[in-house]
Protein backbone atom coordinates (compact mmCIF):
# COMPACT_ATOMS: atom_id res chain seq x y z
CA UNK A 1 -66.37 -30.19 128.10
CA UNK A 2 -69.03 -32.43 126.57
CA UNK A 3 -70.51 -32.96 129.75
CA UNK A 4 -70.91 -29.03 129.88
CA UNK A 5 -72.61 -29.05 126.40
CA UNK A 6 -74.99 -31.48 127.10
CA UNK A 7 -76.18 -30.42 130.72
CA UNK A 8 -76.56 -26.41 128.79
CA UNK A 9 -78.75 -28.23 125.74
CA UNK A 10 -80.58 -30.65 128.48
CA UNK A 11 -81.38 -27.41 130.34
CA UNK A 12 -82.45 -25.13 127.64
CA UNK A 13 -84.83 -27.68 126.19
CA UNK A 14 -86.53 -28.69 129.89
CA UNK A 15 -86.71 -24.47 130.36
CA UNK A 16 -88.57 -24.46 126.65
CA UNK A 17 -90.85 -27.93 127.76
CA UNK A 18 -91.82 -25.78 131.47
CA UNK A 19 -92.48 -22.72 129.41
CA UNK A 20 -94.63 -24.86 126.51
CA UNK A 21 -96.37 -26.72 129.88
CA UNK A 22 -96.84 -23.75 131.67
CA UNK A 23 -98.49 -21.82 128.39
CA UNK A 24 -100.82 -24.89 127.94
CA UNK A 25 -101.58 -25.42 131.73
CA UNK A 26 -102.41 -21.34 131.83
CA UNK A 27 -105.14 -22.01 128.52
CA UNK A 28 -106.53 -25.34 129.62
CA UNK A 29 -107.57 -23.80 133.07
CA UNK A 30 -108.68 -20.36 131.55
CA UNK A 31 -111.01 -22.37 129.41
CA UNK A 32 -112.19 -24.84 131.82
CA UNK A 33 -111.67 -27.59 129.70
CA UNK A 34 -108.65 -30.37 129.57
CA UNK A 35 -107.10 -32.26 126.68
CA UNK A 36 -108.16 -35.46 127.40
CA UNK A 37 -108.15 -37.62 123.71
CA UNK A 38 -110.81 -39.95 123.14
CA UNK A 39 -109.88 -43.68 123.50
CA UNK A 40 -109.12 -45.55 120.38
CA UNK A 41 -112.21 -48.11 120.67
CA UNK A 42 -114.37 -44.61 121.20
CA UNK A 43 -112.29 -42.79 118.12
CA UNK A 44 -113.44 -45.25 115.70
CA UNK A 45 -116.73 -45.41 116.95
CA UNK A 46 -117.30 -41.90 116.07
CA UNK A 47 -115.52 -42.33 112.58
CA UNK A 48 -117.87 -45.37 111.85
CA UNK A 49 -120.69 -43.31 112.83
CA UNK A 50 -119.67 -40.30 110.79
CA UNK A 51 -119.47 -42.32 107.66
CA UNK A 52 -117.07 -39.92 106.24
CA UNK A 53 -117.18 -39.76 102.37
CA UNK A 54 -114.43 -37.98 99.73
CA UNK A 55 -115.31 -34.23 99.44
CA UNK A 56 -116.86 -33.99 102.98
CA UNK A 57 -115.88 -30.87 105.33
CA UNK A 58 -114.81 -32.28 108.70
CA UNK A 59 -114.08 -30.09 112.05
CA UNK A 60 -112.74 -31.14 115.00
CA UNK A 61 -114.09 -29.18 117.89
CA UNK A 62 -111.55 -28.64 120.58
CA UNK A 63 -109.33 -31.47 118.13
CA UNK A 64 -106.80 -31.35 121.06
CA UNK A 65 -103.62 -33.17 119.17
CA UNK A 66 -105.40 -34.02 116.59
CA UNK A 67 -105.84 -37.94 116.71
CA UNK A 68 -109.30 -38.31 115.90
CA UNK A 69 -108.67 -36.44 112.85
CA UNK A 70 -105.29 -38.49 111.74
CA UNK A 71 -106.90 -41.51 112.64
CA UNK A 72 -110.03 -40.50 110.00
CA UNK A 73 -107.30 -39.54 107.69
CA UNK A 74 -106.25 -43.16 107.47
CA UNK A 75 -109.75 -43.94 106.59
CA UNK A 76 -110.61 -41.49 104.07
CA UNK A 77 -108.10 -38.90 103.11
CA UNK A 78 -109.68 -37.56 100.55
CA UNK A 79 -112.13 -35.81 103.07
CA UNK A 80 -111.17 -31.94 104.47
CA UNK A 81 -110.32 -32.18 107.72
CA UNK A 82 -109.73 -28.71 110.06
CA UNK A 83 -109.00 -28.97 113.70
CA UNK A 84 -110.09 -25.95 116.12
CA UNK A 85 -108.32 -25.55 119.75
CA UNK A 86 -107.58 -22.92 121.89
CA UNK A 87 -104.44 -23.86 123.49
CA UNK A 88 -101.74 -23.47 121.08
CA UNK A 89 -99.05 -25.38 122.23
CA UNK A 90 -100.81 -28.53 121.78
CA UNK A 91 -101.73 -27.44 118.23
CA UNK A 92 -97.66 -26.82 117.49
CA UNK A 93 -97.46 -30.74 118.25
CA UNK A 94 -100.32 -31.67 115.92
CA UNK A 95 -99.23 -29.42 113.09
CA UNK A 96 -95.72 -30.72 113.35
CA UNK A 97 -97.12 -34.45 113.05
CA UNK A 98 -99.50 -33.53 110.19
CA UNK A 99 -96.02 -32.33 108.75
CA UNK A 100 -94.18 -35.05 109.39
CA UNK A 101 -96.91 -37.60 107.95
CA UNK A 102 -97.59 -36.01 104.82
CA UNK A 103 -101.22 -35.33 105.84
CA UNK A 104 -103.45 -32.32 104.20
CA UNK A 105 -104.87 -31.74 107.66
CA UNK A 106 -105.29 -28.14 108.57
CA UNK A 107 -105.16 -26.65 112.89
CA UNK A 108 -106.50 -23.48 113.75
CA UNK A 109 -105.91 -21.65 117.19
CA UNK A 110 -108.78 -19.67 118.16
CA UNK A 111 -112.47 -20.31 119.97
CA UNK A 112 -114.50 -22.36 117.75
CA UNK A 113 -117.76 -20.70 118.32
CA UNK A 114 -116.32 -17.25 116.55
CA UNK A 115 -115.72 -19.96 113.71
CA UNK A 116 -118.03 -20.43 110.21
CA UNK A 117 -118.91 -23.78 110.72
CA UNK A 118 -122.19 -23.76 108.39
CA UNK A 119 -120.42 -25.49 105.65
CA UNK A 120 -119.48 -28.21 107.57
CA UNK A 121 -120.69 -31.75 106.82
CA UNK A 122 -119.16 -33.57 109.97
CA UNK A 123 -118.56 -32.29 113.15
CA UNK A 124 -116.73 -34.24 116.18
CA UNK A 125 -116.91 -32.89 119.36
CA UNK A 126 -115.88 -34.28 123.27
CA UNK A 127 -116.17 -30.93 124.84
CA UNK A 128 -118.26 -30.52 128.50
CA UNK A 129 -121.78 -30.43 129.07
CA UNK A 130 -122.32 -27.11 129.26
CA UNK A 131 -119.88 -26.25 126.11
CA UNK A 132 -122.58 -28.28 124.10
CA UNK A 133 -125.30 -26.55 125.56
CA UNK A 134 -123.26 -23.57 123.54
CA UNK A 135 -122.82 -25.92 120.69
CA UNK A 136 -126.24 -27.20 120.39
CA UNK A 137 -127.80 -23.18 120.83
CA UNK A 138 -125.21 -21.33 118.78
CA UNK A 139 -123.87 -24.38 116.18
CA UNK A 140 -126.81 -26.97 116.01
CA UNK A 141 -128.84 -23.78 113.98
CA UNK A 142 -125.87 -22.73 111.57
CA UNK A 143 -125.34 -26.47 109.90
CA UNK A 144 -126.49 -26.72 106.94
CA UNK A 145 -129.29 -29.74 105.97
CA UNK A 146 -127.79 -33.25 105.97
CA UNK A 147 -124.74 -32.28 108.82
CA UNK A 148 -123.51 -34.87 111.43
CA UNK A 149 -122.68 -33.79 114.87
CA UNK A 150 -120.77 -37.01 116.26
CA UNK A 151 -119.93 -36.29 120.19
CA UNK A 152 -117.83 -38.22 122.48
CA UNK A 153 -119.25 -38.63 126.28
CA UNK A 154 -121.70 -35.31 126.41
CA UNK A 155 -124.99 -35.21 124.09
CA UNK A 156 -126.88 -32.00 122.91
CA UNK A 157 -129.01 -31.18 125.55
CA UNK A 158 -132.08 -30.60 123.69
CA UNK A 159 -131.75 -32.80 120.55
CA UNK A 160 -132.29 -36.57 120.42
CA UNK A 161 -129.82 -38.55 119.11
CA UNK A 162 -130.49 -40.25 115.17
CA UNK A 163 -127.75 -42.81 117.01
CA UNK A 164 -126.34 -43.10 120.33
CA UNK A 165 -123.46 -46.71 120.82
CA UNK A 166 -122.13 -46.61 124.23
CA UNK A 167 -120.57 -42.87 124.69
CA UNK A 168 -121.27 -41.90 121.26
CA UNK A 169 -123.72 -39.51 120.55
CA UNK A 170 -124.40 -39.09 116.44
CA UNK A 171 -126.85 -36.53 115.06
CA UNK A 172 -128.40 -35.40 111.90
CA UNK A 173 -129.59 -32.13 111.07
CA UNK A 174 -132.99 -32.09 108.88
């Protein structure tokens, strides 16, 4: 009997996990873009260069399950921190965490780029070449005076770096 119980839970939560998988899988290769997170040595790197300060508006472009932004959290929560991705089944896993930690982070599903990111004071990014080609022509304009883009692995095409450490790419806007 409690053999039966456990192989009907064992298989209703493996269906849910294929279906979750599946859903995810089905996004990541309609957008051409994986969830791969950034290293730990590369996350702080980008925090360090984003110098993030109480008050400031930070977005996570493509924030995956969100460990850039918890990470940055630790540092300074006193900072706003909103995570953008289009695959929501990763974004149930980071909203559940944020939950669970007691962290004022906020996840939204959806495409960035129909986002208002003008009030934005940080931005982090580790999205593919030709996604910041979209970034640098659609989002680069929008920022207000004084904004940091900090990318992981793929610069703005057409915009030269105030500071680039290894794979980090930081910029200012003037």
């Amino acid at each position: 009997m409690w053999i039966d119980i456990f192989l009907l839970i064992f298989t209703i939560l493996l269906t849910l996990a294929s279906i979750v998988f599946a859903y995810a899988g089905y996004h990541i290769i309609r957008h051409k873009v994986p969830s791969i997170p950034s290293g730990h040595k590369t996350t702080n790197t980008m925090i360090r260069h984003a110098k993030i300060q109480p008050g400031d508006k930070v977005y996570d472009l493509g924030c995956g399950f969100g460990g850039l932004l918890f990470q940055a959290y630790k540092i300074q929560p006193k900072a706003i921190y909103t995570g953008f991705e289009v695959v929501e089944p990763i974004l149930w896993w980071a909203r559940i965490k944020a939950r669970l930690s007691n962290t004022k982070i906020k996840f939204k599903v959806g495409d960035f780029f129909t986002q208002d990111l003008s009030r934005a004071d940080i931005v982090f990014c580790y999205l593919w070449p030709s996604i910041m080609e979209r970034v640098e022509r659609e989002i680069w304009p929008t920022l207000k005076p004084g904004a940091v883009i900090i990318s992981n692995a793929f610069p703005l095409p057409n915009v030269s770096a105030e500071r680039h450490d290894g794979r980090v790419y930081a910029y200012r806007k003037d």
